[in-house]
N, C-alpha and C. Protein backbone atom coordinates (compact mmCIF):
# COMPACT_ATOMS: atom_id res chain seq x y z
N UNK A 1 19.25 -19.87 -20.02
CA UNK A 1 18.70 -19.48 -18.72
C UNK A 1 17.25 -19.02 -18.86
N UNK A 2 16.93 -19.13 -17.65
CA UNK A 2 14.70 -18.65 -17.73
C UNK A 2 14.96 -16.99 -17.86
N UNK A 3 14.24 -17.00 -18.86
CA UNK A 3 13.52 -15.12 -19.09
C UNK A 3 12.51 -14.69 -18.51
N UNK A 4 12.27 -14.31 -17.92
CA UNK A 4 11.32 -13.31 -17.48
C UNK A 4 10.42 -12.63 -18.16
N UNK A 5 9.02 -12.41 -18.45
CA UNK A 5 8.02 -11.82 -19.04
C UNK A 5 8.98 -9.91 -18.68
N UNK A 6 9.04 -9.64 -17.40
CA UNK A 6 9.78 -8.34 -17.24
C UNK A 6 11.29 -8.47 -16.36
N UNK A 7 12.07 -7.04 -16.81
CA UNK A 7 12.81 -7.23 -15.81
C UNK A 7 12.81 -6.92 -14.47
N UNK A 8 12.11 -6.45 -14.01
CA UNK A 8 12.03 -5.91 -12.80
C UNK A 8 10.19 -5.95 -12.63
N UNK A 9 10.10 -6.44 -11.85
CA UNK A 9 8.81 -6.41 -10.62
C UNK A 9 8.43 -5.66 -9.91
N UNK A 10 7.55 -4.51 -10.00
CA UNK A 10 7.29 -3.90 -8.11
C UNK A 10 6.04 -3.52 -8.07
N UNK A 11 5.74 -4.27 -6.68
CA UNK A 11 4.19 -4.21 -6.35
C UNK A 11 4.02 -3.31 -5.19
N UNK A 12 2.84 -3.05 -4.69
CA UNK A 12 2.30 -2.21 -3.54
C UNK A 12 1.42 -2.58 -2.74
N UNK A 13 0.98 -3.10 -1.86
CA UNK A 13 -0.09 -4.10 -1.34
C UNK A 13 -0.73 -3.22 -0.03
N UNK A 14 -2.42 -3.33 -0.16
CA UNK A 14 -2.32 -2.82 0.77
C UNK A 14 -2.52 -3.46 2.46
N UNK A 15 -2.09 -2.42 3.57
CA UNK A 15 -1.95 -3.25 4.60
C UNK A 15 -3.18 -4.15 5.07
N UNK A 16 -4.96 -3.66 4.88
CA UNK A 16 -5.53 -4.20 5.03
C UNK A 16 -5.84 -5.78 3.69
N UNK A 17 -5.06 -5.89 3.28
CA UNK A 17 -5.55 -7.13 2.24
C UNK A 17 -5.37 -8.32 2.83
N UNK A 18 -6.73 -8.91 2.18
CA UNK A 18 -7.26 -10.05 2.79
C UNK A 18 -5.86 -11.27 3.16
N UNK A 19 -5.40 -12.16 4.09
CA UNK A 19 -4.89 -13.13 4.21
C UNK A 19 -5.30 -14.41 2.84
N UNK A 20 -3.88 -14.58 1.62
CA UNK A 20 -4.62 -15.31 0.87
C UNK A 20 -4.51 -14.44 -0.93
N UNK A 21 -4.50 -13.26 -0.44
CA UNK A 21 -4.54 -12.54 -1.57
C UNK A 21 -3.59 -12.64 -2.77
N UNK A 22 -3.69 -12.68 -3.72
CA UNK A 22 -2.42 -12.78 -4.99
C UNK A 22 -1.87 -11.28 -5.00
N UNK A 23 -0.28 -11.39 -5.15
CA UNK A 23 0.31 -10.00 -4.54
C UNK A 23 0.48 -9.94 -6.29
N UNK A 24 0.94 -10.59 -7.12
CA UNK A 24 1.60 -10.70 -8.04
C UNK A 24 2.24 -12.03 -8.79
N UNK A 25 1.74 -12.02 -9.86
CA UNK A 25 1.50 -13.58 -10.40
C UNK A 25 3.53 -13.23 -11.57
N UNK A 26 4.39 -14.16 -11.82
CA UNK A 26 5.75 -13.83 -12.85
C UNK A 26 5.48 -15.14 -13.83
N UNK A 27 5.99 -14.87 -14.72
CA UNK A 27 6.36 -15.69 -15.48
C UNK A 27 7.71 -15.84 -16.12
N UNK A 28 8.07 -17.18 -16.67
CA UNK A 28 9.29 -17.31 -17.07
C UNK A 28 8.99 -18.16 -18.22
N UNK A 29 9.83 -18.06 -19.43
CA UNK A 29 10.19 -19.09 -20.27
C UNK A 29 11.88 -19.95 -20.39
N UNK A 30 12.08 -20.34 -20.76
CA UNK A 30 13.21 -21.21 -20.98
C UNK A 30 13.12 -22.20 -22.41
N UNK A 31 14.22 -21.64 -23.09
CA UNK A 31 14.37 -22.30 -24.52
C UNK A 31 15.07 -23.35 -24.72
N UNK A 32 15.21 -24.16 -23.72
CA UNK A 32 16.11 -25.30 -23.46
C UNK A 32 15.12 -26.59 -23.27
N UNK A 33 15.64 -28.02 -24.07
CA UNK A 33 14.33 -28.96 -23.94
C UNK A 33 14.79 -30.00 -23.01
N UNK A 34 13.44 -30.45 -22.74
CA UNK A 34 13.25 -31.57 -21.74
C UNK A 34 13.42 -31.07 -20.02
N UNK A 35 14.22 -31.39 -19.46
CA UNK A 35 14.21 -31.04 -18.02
C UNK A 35 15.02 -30.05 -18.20
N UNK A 36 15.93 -29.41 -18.35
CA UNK A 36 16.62 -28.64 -18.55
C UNK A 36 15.72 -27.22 -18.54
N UNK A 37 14.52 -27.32 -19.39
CA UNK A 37 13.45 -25.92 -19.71
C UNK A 37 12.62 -26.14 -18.66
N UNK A 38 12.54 -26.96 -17.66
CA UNK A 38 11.80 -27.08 -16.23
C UNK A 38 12.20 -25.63 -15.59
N UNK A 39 10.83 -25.11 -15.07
CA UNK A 39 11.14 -23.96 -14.33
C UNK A 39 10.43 -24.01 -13.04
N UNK A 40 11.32 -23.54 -11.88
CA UNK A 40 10.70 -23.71 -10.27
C UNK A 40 10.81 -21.92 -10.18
N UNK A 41 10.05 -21.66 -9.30
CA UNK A 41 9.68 -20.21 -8.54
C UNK A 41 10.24 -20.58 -7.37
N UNK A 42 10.79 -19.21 -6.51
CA UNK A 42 10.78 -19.30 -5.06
C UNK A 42 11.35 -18.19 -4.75
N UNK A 43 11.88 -17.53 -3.64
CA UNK A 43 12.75 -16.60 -3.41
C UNK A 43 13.55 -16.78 -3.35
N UNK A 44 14.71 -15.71 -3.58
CA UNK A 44 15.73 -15.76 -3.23
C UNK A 44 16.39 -15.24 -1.93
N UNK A 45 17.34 -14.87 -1.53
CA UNK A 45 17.65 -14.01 -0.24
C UNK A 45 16.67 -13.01 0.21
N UNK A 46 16.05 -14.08 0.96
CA UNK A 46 14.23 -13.13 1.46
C UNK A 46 14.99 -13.50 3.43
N UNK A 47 14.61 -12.03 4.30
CA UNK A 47 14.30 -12.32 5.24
C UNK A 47 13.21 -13.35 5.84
N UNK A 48 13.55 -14.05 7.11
CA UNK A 48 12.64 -15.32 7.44
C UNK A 48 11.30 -14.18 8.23
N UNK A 49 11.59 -13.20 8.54
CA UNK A 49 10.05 -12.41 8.56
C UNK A 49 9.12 -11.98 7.00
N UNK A 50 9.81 -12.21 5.88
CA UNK A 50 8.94 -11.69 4.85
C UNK A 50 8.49 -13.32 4.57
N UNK A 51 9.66 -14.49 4.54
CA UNK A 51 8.79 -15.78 4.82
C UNK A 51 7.76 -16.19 5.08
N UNK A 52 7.42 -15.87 6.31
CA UNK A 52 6.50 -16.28 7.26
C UNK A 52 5.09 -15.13 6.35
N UNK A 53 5.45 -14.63 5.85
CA UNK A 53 3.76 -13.86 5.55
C UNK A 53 3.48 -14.04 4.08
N UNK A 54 4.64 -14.45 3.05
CA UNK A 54 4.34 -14.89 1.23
C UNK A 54 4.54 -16.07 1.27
N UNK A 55 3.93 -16.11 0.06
CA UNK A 55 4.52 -17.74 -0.77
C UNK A 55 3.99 -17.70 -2.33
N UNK A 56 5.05 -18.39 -2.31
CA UNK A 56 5.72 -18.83 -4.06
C UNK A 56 4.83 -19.87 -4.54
N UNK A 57 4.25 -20.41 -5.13
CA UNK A 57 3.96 -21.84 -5.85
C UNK A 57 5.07 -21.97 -6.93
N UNK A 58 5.74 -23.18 -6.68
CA UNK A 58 7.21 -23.06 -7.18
C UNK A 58 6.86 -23.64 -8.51
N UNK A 59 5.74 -24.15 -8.91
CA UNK A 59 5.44 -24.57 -10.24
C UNK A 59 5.32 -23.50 -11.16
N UNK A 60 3.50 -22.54 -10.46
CA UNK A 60 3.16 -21.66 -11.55
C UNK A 60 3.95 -20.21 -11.47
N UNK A 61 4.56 -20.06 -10.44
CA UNK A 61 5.08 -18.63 -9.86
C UNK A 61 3.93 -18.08 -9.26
């Protein structure tokens, strides 16, 4: 399964930050070869209001 650089994440943002801004960049590895060690980003069980205001790049995280 993908590892995580940490286990746990927590950021603080503030309310005036720019539209666009990087909240927080993750990383993952995976010791498994070929497609199998392919890793996608995204959320998981996210309200469709926290949707509408982040996003994932499901490649780099």
């Amino acid at each position: 399964p993908p590892v995580f650089a940490q286990d746990r994440y927590r950021v603080s943002l503030r309310e005036d930050a720019p539209l666009g801004s990087t909240v927080l960049n993750v990383s993952a590895s995976d010791a498994d070869d070929g497609t199998n060690a392919r890793i996608t980003y995204g959320f998981g069980k996210t309200p469709a209001k926290v949707l509408q205001k982040f996003l994932v790049d499901p490649e780099s995280g």
